[in-house]
N, C-alpha and C. Protein backbone atom coordinates (compact mmCIF):
# COMPACT_ATOMS: atom_id res chain seq x y z
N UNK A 1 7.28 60.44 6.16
CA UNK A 1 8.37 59.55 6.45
C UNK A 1 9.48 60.34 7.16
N UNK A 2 9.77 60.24 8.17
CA UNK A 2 10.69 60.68 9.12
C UNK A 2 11.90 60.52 8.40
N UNK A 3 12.97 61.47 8.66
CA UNK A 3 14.68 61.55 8.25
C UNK A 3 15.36 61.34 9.08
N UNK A 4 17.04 61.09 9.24
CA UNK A 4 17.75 60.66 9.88
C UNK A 4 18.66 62.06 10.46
N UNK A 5 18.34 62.68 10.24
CA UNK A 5 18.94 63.66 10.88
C UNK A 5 18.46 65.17 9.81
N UNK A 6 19.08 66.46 10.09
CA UNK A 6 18.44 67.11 9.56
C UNK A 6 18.66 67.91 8.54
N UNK A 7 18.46 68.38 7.25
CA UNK A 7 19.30 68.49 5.58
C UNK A 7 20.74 69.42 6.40
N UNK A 8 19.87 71.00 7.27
CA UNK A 8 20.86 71.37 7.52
C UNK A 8 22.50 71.19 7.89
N UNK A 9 22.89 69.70 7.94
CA UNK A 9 23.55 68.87 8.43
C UNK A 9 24.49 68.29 7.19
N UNK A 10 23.67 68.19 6.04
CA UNK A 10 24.30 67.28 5.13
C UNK A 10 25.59 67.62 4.50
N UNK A 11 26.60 66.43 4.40
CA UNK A 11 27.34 66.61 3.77
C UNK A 11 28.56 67.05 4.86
N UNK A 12 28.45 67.01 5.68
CA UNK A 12 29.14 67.75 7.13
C UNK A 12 30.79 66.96 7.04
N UNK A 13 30.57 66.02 6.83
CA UNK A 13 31.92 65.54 6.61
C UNK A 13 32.75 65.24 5.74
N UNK A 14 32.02 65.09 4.72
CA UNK A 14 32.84 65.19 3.20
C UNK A 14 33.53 66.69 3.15
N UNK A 15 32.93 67.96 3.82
CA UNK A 15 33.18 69.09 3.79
C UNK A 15 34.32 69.24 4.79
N UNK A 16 34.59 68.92 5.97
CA UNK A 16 35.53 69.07 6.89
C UNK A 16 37.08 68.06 6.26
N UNK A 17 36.39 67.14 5.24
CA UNK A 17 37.85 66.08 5.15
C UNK A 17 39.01 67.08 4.27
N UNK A 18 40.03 67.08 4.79
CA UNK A 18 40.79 67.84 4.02
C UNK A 18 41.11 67.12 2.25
N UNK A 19 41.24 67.95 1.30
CA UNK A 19 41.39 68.09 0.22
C UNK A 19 42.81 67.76 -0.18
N UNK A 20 42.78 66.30 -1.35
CA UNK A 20 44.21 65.37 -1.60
C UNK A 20 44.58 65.83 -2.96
N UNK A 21 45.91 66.34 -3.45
CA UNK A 21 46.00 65.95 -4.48
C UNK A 21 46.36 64.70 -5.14
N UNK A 22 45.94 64.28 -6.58
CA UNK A 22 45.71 63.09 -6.84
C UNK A 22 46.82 62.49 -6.81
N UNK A 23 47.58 61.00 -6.94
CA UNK A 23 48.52 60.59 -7.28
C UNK A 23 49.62 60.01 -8.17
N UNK A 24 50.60 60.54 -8.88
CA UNK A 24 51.05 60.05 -10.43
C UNK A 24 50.86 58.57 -10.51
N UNK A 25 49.99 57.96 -11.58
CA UNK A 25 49.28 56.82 -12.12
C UNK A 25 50.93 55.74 -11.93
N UNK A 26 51.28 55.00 -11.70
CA UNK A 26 52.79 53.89 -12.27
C UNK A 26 52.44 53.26 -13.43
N UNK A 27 51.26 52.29 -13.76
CA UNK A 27 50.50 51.84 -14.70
C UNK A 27 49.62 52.67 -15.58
N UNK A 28 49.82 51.96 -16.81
CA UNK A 28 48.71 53.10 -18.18
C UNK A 28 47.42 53.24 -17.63
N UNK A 29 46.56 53.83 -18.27
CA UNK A 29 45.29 53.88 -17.57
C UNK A 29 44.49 52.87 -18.31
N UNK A 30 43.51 51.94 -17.62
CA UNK A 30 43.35 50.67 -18.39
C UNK A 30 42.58 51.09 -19.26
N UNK A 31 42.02 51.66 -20.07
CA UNK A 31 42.14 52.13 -21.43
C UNK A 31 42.63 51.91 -22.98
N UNK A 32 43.75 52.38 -22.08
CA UNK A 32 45.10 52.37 -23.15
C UNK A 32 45.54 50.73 -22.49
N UNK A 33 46.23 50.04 -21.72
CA UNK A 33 46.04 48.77 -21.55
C UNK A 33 45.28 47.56 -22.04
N UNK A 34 44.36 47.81 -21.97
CA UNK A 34 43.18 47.07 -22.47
C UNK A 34 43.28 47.07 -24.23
N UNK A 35 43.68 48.66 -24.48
CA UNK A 35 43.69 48.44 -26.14
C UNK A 35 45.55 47.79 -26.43
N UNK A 36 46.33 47.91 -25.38
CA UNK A 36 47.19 47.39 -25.77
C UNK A 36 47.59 45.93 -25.71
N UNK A 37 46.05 45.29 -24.74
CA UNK A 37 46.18 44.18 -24.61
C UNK A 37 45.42 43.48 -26.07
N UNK A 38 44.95 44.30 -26.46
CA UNK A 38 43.77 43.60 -27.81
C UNK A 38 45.04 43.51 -28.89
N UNK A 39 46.05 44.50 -29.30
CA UNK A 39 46.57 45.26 -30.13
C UNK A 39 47.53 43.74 -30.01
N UNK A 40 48.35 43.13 -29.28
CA UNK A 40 49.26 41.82 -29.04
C UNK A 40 48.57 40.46 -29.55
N UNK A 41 47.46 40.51 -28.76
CA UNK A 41 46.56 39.14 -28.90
C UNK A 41 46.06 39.09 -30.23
N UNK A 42 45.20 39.84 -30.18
CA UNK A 42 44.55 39.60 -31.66
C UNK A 42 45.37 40.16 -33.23
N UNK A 43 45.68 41.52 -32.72
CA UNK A 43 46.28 42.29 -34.50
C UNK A 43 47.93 41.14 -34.68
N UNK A 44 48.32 41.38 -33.39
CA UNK A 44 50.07 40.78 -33.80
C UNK A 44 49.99 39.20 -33.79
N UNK A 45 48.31 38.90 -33.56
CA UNK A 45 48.43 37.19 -32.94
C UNK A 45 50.20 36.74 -32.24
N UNK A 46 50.12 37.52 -31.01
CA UNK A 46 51.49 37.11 -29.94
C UNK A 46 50.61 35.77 -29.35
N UNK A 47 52.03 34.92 -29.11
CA UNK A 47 51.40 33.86 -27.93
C UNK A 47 51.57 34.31 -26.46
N UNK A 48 51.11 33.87 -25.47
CA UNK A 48 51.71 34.18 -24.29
C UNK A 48 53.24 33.96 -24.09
N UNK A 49 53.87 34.71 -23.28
CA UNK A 49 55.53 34.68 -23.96
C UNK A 49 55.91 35.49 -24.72
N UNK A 50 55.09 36.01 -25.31
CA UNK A 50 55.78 36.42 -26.78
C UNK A 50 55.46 37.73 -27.08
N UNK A 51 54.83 38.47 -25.88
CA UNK A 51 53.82 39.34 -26.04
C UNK A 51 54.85 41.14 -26.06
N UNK A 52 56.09 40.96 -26.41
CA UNK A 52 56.87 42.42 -26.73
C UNK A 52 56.17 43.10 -27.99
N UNK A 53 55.88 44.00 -28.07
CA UNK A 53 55.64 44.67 -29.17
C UNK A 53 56.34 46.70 -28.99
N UNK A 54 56.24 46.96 -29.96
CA UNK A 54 56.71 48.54 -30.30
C UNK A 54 55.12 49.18 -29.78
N UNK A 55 55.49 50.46 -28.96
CA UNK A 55 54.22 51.48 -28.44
C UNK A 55 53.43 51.52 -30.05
N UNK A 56 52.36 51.40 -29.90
CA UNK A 56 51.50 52.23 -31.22
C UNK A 56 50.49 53.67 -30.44
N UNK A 57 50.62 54.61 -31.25
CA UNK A 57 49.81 56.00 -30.32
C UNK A 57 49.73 56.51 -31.66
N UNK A 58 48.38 56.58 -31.22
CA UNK A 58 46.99 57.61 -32.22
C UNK A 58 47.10 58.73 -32.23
């Protein structure tokens, strides 16, 4: 089965792209979101509206 070009080759441009550092997050990481969305709805039964609560951290 014939290739598209040749291994010696591979990767040729992922290697030339210059190197980013990452960017500070604004939003939690959905993670922690997601458990803080469970933590309102279900443990505090909040209604929509109503959904203030105090940080909880493990």
């Amino acid at each position: 089965m014939p290739t598209h070009g040749s291994m010696t080759k591979a990767g040729k441009v992922r290697g030339q792209t210059p190197k980013l550092q990452a960017k500070e997050r604004d939003s939690p990481v959905p993670k922690v979101r997601i458990r803080s969305t469970y933590m309102k709805r279900y443990m505090l039964k909040r209604k929509p509206g109503q959904n203030w609560m105090t940080p909880m951290r493990r």
